[in-house]
PDB file of N, CA and C in Angstrom:
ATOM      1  N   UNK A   1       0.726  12.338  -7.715  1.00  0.00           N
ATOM      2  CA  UNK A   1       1.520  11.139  -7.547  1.00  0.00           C
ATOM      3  C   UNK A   1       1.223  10.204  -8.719  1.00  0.00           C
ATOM      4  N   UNK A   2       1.651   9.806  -9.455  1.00  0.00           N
ATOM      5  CA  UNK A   2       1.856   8.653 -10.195  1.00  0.00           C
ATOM      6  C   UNK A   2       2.785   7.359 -10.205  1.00  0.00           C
ATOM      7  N   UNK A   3       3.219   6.777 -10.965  1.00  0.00           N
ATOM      8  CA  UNK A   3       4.186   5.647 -10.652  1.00  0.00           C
ATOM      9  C   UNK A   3       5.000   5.480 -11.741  1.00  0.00           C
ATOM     10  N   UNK A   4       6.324   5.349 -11.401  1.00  0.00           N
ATOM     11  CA  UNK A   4       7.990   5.031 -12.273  1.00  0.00           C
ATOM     12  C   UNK A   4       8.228   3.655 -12.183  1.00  0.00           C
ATOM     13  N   UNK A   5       8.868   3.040 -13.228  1.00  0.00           N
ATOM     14  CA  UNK A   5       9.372   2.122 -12.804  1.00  0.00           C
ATOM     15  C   UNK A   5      10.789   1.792 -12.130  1.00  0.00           C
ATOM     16  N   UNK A   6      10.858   1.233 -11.084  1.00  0.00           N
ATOM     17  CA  UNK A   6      11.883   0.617 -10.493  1.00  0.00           C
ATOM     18  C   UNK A   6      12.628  -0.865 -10.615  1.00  0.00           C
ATOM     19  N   UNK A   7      14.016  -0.790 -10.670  1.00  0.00           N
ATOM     20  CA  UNK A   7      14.253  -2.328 -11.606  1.00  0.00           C
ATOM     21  C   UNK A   7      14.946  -2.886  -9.786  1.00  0.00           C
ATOM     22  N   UNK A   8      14.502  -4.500  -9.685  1.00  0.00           N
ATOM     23  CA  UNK A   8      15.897  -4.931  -8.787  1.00  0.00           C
ATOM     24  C   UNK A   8      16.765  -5.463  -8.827  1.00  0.00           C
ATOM     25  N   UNK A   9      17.627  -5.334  -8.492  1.00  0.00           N
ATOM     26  CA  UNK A   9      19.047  -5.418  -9.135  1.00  0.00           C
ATOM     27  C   UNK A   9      19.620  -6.864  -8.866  1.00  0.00           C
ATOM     28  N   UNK A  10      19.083  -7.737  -7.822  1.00  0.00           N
ATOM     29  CA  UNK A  10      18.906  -8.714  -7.480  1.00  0.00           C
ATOM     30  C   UNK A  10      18.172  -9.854  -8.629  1.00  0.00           C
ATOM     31  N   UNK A  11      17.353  -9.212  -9.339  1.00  0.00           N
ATOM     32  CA  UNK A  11      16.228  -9.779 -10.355  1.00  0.00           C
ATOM     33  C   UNK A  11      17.183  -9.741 -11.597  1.00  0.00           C
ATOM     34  N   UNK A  12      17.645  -8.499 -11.684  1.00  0.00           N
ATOM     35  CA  UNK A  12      18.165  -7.997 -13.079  1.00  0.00           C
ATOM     36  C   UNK A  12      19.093  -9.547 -13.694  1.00  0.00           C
ATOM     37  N   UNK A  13      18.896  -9.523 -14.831  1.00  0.00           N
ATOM     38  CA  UNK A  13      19.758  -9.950 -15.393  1.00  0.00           C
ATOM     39  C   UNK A  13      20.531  -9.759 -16.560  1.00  0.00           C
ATOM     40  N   UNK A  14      20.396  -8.695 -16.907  1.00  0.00           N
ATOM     41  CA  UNK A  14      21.703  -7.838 -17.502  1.00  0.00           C
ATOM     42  C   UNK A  14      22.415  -8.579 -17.593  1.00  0.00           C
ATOM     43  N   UNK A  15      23.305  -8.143 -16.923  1.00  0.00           N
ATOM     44  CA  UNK A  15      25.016  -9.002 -17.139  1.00  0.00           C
ATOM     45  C   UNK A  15      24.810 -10.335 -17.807  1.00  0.00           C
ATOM     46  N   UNK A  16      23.666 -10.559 -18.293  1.00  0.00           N
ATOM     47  CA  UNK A  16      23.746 -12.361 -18.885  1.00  0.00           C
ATOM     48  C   UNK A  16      23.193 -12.166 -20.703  1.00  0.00           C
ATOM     49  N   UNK A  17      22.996 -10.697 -20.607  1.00  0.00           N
ATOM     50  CA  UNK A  17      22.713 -10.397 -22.039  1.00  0.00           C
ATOM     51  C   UNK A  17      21.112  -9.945 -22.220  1.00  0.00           C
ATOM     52  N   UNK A  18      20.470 -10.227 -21.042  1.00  0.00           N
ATOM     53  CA  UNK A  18      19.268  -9.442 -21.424  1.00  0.00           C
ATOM     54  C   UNK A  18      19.269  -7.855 -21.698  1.00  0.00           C
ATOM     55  N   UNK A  19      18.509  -7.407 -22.437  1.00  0.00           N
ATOM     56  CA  UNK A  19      18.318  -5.922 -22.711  1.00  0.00           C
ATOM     57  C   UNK A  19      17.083  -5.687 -23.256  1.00  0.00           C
ATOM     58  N   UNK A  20      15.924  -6.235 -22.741  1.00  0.00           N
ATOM     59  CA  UNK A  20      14.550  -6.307 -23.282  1.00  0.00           C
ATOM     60  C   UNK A  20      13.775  -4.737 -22.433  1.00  0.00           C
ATOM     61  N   UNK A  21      14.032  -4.328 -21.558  1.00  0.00           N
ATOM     62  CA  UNK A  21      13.557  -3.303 -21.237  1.00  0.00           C
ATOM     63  C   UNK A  21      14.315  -1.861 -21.812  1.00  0.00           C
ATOM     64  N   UNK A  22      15.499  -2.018 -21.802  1.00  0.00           N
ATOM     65  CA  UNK A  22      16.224  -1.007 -22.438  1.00  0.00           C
ATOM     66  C   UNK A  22      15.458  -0.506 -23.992  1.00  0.00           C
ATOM     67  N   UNK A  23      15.289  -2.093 -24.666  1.00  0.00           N
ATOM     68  CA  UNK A  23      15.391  -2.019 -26.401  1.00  0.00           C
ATOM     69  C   UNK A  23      13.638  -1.368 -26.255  1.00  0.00           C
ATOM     70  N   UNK A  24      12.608  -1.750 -25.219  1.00  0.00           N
ATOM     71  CA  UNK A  24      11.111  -1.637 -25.464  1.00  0.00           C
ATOM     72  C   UNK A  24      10.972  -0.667 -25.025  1.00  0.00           C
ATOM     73  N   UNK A  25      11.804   0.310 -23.670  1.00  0.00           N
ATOM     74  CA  UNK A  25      10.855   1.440 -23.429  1.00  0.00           C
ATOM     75  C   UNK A  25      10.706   2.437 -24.730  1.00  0.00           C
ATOM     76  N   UNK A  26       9.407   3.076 -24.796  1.00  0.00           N
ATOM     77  CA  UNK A  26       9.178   4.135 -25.426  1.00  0.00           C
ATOM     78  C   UNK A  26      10.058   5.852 -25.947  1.00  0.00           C
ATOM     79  N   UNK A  27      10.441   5.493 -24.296  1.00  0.00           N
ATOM     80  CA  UNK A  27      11.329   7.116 -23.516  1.00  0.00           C
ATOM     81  C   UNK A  27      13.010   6.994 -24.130  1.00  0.00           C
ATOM     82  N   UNK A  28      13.310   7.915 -25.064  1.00  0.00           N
ATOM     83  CA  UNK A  28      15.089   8.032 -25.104  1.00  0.00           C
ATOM     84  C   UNK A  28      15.453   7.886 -23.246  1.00  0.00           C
ATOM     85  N   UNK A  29      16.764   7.278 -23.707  1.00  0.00           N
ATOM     86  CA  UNK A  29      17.554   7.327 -22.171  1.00  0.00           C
ATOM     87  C   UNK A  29      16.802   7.583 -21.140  1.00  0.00           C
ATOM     88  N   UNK A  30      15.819   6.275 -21.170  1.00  0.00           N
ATOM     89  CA  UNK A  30      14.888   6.470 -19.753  1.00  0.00           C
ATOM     90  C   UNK A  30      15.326   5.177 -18.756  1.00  0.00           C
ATOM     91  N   UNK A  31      15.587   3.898 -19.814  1.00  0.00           N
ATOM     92  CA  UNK A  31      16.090   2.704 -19.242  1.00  0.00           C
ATOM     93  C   UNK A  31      17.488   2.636 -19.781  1.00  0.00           C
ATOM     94  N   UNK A  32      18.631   2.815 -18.691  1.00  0.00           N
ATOM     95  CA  UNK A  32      19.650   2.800 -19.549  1.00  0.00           C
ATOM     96  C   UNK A  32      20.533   1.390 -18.305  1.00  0.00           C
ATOM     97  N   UNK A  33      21.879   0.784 -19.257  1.00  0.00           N
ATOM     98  CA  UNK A  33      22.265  -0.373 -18.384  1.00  0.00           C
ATOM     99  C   UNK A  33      23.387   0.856 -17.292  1.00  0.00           C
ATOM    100  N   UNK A  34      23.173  -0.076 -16.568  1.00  0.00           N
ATOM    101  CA  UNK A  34      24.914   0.399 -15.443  1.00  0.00           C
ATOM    102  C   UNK A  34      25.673  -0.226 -15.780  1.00  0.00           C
ATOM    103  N   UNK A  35      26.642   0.015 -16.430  1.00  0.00           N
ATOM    104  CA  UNK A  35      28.001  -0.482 -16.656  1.00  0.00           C
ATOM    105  C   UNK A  35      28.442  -0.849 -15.250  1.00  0.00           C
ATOM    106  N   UNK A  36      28.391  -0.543 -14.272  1.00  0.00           N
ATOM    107  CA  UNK A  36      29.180  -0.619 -13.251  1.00  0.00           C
ATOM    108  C   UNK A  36      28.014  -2.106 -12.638  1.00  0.00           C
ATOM    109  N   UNK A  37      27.341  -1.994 -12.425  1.00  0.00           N
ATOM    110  CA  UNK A  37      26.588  -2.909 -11.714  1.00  0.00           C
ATOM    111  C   UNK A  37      26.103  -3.914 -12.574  1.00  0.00           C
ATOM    112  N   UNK A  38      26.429  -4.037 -13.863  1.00  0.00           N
ATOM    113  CA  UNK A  38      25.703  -4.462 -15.190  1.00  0.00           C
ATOM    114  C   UNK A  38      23.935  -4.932 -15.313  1.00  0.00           C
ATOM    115  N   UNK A  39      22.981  -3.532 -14.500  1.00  0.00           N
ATOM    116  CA  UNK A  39      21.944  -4.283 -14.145  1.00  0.00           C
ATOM    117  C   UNK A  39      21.432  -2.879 -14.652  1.00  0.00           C
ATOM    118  N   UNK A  40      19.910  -3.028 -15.552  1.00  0.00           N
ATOM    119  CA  UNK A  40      19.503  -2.066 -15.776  1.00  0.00           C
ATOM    120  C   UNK A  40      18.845  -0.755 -14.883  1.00  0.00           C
ATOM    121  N   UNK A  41      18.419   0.020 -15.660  1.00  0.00           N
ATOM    122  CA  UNK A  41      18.405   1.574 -14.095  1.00  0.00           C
ATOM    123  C   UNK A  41      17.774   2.570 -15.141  1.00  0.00           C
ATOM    124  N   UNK A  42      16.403   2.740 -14.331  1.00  0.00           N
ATOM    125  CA  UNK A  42      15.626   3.545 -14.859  1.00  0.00           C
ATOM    126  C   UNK A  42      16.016   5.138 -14.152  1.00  0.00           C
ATOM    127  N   UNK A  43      15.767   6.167 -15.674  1.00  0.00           N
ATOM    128  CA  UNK A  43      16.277   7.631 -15.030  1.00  0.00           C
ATOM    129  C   UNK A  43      14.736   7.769 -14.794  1.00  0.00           C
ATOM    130  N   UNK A  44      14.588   8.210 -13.192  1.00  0.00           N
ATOM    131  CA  UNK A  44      13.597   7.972 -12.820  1.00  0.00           C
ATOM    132  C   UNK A  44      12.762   9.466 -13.528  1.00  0.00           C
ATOM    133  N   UNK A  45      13.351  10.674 -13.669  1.00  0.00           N
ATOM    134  CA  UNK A  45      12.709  11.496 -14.197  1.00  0.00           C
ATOM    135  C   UNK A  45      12.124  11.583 -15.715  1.00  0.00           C
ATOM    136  N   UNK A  46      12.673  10.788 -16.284  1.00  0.00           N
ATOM    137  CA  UNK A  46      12.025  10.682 -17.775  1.00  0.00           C
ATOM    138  C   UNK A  46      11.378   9.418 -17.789  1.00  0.00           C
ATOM    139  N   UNK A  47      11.590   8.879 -16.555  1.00  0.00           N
ATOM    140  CA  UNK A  47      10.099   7.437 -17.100  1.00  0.00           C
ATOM    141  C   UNK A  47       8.694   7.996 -16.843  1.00  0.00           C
ATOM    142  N   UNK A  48       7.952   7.779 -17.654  1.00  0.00           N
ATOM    143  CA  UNK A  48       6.565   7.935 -17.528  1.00  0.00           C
ATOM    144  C   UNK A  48       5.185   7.480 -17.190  1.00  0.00           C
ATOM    145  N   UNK A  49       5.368   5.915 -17.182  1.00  0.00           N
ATOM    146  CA  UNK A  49       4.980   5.040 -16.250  1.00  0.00           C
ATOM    147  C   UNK A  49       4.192   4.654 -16.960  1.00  0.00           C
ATOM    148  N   UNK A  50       4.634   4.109 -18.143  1.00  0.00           N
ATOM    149  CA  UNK A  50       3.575   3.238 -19.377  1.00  0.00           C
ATOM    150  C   UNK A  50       3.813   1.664 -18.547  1.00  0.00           C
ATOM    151  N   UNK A  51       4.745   1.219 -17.961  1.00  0.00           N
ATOM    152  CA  UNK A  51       4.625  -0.014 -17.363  1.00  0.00           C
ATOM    153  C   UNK A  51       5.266  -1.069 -18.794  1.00  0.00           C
ATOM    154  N   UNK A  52       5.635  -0.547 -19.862  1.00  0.00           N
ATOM    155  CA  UNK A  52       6.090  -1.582 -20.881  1.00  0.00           C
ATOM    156  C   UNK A  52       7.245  -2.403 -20.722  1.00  0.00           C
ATOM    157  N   UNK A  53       7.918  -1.862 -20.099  1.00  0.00           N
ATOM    158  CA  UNK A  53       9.549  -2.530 -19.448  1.00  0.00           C
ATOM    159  C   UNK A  53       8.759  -3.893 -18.447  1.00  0.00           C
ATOM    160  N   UNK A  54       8.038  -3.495 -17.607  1.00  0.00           N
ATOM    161  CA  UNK A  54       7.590  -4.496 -16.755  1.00  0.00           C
ATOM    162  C   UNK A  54       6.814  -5.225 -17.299  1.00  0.00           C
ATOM    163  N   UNK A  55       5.807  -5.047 -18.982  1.00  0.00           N
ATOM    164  CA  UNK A  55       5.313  -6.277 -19.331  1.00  0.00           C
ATOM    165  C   UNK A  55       6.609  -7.160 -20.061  1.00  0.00           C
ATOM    166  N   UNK A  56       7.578  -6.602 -20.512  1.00  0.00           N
ATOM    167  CA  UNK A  56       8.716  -6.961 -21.723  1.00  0.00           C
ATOM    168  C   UNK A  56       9.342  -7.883 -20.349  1.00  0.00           C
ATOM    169  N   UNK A  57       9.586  -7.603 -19.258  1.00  0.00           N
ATOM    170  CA  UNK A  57      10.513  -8.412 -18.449  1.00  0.00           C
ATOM    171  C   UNK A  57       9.431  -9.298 -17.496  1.00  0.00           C
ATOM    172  N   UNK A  58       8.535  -9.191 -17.497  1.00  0.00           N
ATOM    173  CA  UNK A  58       7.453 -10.304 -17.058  1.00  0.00           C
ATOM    174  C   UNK A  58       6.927 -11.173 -17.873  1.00  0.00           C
ATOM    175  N   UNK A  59       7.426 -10.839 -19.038  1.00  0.00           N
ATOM    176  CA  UNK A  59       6.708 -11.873 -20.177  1.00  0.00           C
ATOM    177  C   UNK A  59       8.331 -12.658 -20.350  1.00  0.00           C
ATOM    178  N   UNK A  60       9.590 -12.181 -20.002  1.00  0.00           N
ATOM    179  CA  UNK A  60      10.451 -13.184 -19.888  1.00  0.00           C
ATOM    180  C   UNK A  60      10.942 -13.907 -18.934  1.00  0.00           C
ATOM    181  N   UNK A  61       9.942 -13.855 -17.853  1.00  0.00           N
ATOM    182  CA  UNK A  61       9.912 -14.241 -16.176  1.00  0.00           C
ATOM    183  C   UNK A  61      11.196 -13.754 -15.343  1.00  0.00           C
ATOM    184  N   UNK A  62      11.700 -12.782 -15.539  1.00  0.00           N
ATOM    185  CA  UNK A  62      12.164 -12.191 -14.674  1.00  0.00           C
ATOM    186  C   UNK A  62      11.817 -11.275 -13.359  1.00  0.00           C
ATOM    187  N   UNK A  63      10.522 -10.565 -13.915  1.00  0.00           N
ATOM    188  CA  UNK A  63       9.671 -10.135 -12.556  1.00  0.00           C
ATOM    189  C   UNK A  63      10.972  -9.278 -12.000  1.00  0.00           C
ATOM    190  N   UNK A  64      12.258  -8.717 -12.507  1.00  0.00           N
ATOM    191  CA  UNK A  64      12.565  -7.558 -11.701  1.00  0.00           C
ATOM    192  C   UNK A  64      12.460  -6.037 -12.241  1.00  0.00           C
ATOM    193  N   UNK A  65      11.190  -5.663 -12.470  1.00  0.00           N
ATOM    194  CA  UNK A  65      10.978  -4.500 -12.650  1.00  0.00           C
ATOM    195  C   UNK A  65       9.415  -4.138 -12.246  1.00  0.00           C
ATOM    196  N   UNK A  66       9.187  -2.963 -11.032  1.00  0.00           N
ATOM    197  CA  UNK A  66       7.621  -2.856 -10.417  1.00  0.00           C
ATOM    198  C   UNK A  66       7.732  -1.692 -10.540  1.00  0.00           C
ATOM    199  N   UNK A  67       6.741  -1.100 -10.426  1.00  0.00           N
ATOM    200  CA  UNK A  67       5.788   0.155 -10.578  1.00  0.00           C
ATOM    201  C   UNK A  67       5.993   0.541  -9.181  1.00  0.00           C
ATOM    202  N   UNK A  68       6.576   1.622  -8.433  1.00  0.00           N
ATOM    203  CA  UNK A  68       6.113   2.636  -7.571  1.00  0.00           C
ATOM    204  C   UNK A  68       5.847   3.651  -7.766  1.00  0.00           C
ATOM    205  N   UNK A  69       4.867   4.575  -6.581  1.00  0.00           N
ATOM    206  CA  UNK A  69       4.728   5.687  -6.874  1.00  0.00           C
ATOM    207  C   UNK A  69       6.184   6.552  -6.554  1.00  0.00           C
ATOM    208  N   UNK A  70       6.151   7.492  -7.148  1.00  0.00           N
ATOM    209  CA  UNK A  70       6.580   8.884  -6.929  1.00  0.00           C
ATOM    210  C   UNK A  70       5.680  10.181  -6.432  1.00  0.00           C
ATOM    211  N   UNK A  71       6.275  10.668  -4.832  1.00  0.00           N
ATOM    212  CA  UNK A  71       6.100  12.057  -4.712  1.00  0.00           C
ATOM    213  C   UNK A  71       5.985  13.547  -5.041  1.00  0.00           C
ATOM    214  N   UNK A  72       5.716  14.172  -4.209  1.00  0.00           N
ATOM    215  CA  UNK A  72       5.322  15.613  -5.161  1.00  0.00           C
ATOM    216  C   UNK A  72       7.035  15.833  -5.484  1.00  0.00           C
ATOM    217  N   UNK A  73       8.147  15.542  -4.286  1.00  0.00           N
ATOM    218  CA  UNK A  73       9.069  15.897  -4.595  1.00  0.00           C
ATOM    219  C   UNK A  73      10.040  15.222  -5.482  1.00  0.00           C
ATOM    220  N   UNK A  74       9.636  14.068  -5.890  1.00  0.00           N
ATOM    221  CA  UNK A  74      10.572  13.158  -6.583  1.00  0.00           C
ATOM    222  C   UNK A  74      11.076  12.096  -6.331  1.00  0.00           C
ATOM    223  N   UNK A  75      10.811  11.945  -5.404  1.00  0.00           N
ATOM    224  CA  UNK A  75      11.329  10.759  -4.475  1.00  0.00           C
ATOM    225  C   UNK A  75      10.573   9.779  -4.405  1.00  0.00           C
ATOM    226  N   UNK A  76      11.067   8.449  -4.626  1.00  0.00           N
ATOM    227  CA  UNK A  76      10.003   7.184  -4.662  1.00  0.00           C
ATOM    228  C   UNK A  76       9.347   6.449  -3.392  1.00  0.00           C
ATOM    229  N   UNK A  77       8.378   6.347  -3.329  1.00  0.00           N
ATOM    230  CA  UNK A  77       7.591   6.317  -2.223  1.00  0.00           C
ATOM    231  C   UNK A  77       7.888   4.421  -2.047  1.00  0.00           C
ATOM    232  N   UNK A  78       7.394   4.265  -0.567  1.00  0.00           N
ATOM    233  CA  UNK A  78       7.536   2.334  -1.008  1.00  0.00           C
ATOM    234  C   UNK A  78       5.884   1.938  -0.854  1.00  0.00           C
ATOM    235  N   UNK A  79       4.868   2.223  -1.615  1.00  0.00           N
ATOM    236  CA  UNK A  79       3.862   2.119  -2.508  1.00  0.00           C
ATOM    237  C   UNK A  79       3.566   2.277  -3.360  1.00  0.00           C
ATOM    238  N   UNK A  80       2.623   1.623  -3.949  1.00  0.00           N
ATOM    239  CA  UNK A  80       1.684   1.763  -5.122  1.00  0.00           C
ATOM    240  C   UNK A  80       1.183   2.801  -5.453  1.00  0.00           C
ATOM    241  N   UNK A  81       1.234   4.038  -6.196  1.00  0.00           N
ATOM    242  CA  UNK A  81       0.260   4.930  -6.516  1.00  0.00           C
ATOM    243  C   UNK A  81      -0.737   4.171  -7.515  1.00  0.00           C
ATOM    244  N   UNK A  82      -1.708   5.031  -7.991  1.00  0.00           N
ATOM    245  CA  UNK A  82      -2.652   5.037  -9.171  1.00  0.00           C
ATOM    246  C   UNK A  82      -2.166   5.027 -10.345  1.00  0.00           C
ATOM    247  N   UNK A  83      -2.445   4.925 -11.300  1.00  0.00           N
ATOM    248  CA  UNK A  83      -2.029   4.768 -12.639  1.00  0.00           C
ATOM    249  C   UNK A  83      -2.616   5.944 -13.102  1.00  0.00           C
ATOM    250  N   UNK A  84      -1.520   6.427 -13.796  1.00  0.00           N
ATOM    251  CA  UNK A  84      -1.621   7.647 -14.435  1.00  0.00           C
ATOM    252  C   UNK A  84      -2.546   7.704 -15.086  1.00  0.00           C
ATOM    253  N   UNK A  85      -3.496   8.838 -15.329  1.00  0.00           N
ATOM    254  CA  UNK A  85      -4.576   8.692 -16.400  1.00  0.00           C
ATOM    255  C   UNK A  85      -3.824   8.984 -17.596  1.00  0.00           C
ATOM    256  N   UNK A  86      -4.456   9.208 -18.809  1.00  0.00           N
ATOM    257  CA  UNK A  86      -4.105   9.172 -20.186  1.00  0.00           C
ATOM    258  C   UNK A  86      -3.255  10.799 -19.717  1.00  0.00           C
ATOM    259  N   UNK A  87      -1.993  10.932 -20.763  1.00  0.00           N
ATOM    260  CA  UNK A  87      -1.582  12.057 -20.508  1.00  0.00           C
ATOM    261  C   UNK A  87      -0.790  12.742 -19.441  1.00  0.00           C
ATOM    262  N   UNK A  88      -1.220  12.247 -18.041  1.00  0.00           N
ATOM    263  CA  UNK A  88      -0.586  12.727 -16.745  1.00  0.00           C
ATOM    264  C   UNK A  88       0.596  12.949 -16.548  1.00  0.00           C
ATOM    265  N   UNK A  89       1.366  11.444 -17.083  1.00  0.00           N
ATOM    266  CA  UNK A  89       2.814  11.378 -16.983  1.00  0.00           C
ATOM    267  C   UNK A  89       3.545  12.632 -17.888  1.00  0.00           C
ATOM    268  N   UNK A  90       2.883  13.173 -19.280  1.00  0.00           N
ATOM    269  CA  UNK A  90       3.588  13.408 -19.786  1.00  0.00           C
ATOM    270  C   UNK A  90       2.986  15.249 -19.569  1.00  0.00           C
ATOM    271  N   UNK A  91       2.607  15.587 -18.146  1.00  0.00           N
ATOM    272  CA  UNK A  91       2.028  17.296 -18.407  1.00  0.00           C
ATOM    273  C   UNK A  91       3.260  17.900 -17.996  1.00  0.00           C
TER     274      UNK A  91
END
């Protein structure tokens, strides 16, 4: 189990021109916007859970993007896992 990030869409503010998590994650097409919802949306399988989106959007006080874990099967749990050790995310 490790942890993805999850954005809320409620928090998001996209549609007003932010794109600070999109432009900082590390991962190609890991944070990409929804056109439809104009609120950003992590592909939960290629995030890796460096947590940089959530310092980039907490350092602009938005606070809508948290860390949950993910299951053996993929599916996001509604807790906290551990933080990946060095490497984990990416075996």
């Amino acid at each position: 189990m490790y942890n993805v990030a999850v954005v809320t869409d409620d928090k998001c503010i996209a549609k007003k021109g932010c794109r600070l998590c999109i432009m900082y994650c590390p991962e190609p097409d890991c944070v990409m916007l929804n056109s439809e919802k104009m609120v950003a949306e992590v592909i939960i399988h290629r995030c890796k859970g460096c947590e940089l989106c959530v310092v980039v959007c907490d350092a602009a006080k938005h606070n809508a993007i948290e860390m949950l874990a993910v299951g053996g099967d993929g599916k996001i749990l509604d807790t906290v896992g551990e933080a990946a050790e060095l490497g984990q995310a990416y075996q």
